[in-house]
C-alpha atoms as a PDB file:
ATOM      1  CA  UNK A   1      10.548 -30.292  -3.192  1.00  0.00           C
ATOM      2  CA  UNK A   2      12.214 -27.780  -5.560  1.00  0.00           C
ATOM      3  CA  UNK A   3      10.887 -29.138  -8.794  1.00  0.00           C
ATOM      4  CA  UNK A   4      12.682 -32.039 -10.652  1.00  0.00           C
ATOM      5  CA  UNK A   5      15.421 -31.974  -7.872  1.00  0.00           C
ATOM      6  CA  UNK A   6      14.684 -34.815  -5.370  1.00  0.00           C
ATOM      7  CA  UNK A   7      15.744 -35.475  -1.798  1.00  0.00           C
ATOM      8  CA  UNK A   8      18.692 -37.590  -3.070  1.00  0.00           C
ATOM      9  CA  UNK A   9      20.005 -34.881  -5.930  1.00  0.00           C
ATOM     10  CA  UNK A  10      20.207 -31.796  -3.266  1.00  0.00           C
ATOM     11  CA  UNK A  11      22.375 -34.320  -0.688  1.00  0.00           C
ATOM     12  CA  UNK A  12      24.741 -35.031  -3.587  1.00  0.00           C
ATOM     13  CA  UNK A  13      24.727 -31.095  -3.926  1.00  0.00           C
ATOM     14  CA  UNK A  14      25.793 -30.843  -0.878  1.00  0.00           C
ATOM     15  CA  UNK A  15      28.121 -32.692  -0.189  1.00  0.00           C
ATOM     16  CA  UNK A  16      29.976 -31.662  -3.650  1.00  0.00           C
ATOM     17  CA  UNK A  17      29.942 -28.016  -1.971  1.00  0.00           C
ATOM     18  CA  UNK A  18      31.306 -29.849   1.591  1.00  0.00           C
ATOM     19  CA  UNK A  19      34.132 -31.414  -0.447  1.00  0.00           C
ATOM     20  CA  UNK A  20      35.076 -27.731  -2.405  1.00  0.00           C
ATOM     21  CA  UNK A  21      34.132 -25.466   0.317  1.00  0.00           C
ATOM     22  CA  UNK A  22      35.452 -27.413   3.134  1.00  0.00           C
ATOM     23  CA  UNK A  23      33.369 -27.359   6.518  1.00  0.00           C
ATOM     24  CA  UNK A  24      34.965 -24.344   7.905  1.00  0.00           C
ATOM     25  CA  UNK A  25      33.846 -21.950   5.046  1.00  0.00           C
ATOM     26  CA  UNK A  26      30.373 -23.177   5.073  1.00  0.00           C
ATOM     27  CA  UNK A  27      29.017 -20.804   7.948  1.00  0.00           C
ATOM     28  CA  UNK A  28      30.795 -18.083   5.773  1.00  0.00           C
ATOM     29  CA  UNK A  29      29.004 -18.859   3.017  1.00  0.00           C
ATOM     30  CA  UNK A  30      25.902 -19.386   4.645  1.00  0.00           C
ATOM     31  CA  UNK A  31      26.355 -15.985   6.087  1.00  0.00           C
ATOM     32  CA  UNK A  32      27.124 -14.113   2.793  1.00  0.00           C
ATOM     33  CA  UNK A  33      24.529 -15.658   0.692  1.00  0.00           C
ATOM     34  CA  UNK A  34      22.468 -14.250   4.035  1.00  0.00           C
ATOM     35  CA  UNK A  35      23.592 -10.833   3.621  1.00  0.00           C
ATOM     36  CA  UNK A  36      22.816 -10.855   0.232  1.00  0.00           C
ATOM     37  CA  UNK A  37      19.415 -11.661  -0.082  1.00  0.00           C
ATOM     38  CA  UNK A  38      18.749  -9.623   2.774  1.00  0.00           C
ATOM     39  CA  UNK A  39      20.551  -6.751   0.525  1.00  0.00           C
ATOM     40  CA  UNK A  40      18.353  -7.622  -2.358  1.00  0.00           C
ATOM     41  CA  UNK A  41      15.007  -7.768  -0.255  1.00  0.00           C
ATOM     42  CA  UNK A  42      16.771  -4.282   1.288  1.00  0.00           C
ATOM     43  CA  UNK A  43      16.919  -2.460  -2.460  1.00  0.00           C
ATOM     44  CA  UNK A  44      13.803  -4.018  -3.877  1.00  0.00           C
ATOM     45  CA  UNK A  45      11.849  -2.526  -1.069  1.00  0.00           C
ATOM     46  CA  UNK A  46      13.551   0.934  -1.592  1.00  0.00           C
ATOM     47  CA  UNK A  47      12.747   0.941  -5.268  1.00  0.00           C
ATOM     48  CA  UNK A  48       9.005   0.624  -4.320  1.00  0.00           C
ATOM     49  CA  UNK A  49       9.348   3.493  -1.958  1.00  0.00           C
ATOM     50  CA  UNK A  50      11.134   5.717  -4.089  1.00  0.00           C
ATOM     51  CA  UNK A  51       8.190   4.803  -7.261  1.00  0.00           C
ATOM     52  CA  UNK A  52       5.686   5.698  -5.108  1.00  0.00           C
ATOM     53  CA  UNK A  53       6.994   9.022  -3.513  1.00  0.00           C
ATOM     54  CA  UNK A  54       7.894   9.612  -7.346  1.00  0.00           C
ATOM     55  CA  UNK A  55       3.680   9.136  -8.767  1.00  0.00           C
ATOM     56  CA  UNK A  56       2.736  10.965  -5.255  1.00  0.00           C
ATOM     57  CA  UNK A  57       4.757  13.875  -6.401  1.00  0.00           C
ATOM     58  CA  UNK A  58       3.809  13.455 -10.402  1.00  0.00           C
ATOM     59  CA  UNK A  59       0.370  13.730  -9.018  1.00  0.00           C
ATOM     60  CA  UNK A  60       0.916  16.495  -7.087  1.00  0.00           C
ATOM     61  CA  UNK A  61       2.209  18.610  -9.815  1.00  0.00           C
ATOM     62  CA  UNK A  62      -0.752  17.391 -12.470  1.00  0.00           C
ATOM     63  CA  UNK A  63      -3.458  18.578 -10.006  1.00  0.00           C
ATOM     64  CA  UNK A  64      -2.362  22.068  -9.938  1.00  0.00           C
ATOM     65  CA  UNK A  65      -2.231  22.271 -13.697  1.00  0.00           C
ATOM     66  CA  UNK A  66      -5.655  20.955 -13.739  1.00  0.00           C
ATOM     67  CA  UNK A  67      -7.098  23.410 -11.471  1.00  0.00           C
ATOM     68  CA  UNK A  68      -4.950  26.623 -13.484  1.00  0.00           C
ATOM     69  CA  UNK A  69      -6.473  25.706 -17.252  1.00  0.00           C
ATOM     70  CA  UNK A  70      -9.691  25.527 -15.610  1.00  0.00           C
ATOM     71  CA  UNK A  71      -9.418  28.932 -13.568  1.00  0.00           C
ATOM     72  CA  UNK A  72      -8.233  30.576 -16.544  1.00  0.00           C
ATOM     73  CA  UNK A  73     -11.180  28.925 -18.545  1.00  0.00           C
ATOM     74  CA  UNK A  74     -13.648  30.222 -16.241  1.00  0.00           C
ATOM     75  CA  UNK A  75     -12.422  34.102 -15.579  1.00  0.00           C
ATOM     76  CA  UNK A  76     -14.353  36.803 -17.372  1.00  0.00           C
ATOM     77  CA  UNK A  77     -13.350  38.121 -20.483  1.00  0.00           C
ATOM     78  CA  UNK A  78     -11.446  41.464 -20.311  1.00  0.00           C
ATOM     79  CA  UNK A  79     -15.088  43.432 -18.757  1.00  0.00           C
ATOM     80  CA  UNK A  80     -13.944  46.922 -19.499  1.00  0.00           C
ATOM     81  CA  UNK A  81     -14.170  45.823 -22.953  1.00  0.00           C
ATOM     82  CA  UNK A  82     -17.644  44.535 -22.775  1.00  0.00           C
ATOM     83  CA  UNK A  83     -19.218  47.516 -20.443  1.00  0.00           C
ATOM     84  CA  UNK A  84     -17.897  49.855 -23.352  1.00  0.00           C
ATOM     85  CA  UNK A  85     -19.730  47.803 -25.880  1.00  0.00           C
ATOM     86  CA  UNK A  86     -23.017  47.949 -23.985  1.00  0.00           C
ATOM     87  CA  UNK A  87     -22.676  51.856 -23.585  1.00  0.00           C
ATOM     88  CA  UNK A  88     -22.215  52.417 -27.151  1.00  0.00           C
END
C-alpha cells in the first residue's frame, strides 16, 4: 500500500495520532493538511506559469535581435561612396 508500511502499521499510526490529537482536532487537522497541499499544488502551478510567460518573453526579445544583425548585414554599403568610385 505505501511501501514497507502495511495495513496493520498505518492503524497503529492512527490511532497514536487519535490518542495525541484527540477526536475533536482531527477534522482540523484534516482540514489544514487540506489547505496546504492545495496551497502547494496552488504555487507549483504558478511557478510554471510565471517560467513560461518568462521564455515567451526571452523569446520575444531574441527574435528581434535576430532580425536587426541580419538587416544591418544585408543594407548596402554607404552608395555615395561607391557611385563616386565608378565615376572616377
Amino acid at each position: 500500500m505505501f511501501g514497507s508500511l502495511g495495513f496493520t502499521e498505518l492503524i497503529l499510526i492512527l490511532v497514536i495520532v487519535l490518542i495525541i490529537f484527540g477526536a475533536g482536532k482531527l477534522p482540523q487537522l484534516g482540514e489544514g493538511l487540506g489547505k496546504a497541499i492545495k496551497g502547494f499544488k496552488k504555487s507549483v502551478h504558478e511557478a510554471d506559469q510565471i517560467e513560461a510567460e518568462a521564455q515567451a518573453a526571452q523569446q520575444q526579445a531574441a527574435a528581434p535581435q535576430a532580425i536587426t544583425a541580419a538587416q544591418v548585414q544585408a543594407a548596402p554599403v554607404d552608395q555615395p561612396a561607391a557611385q563616386q568610385a565608378t565615376r572616377a
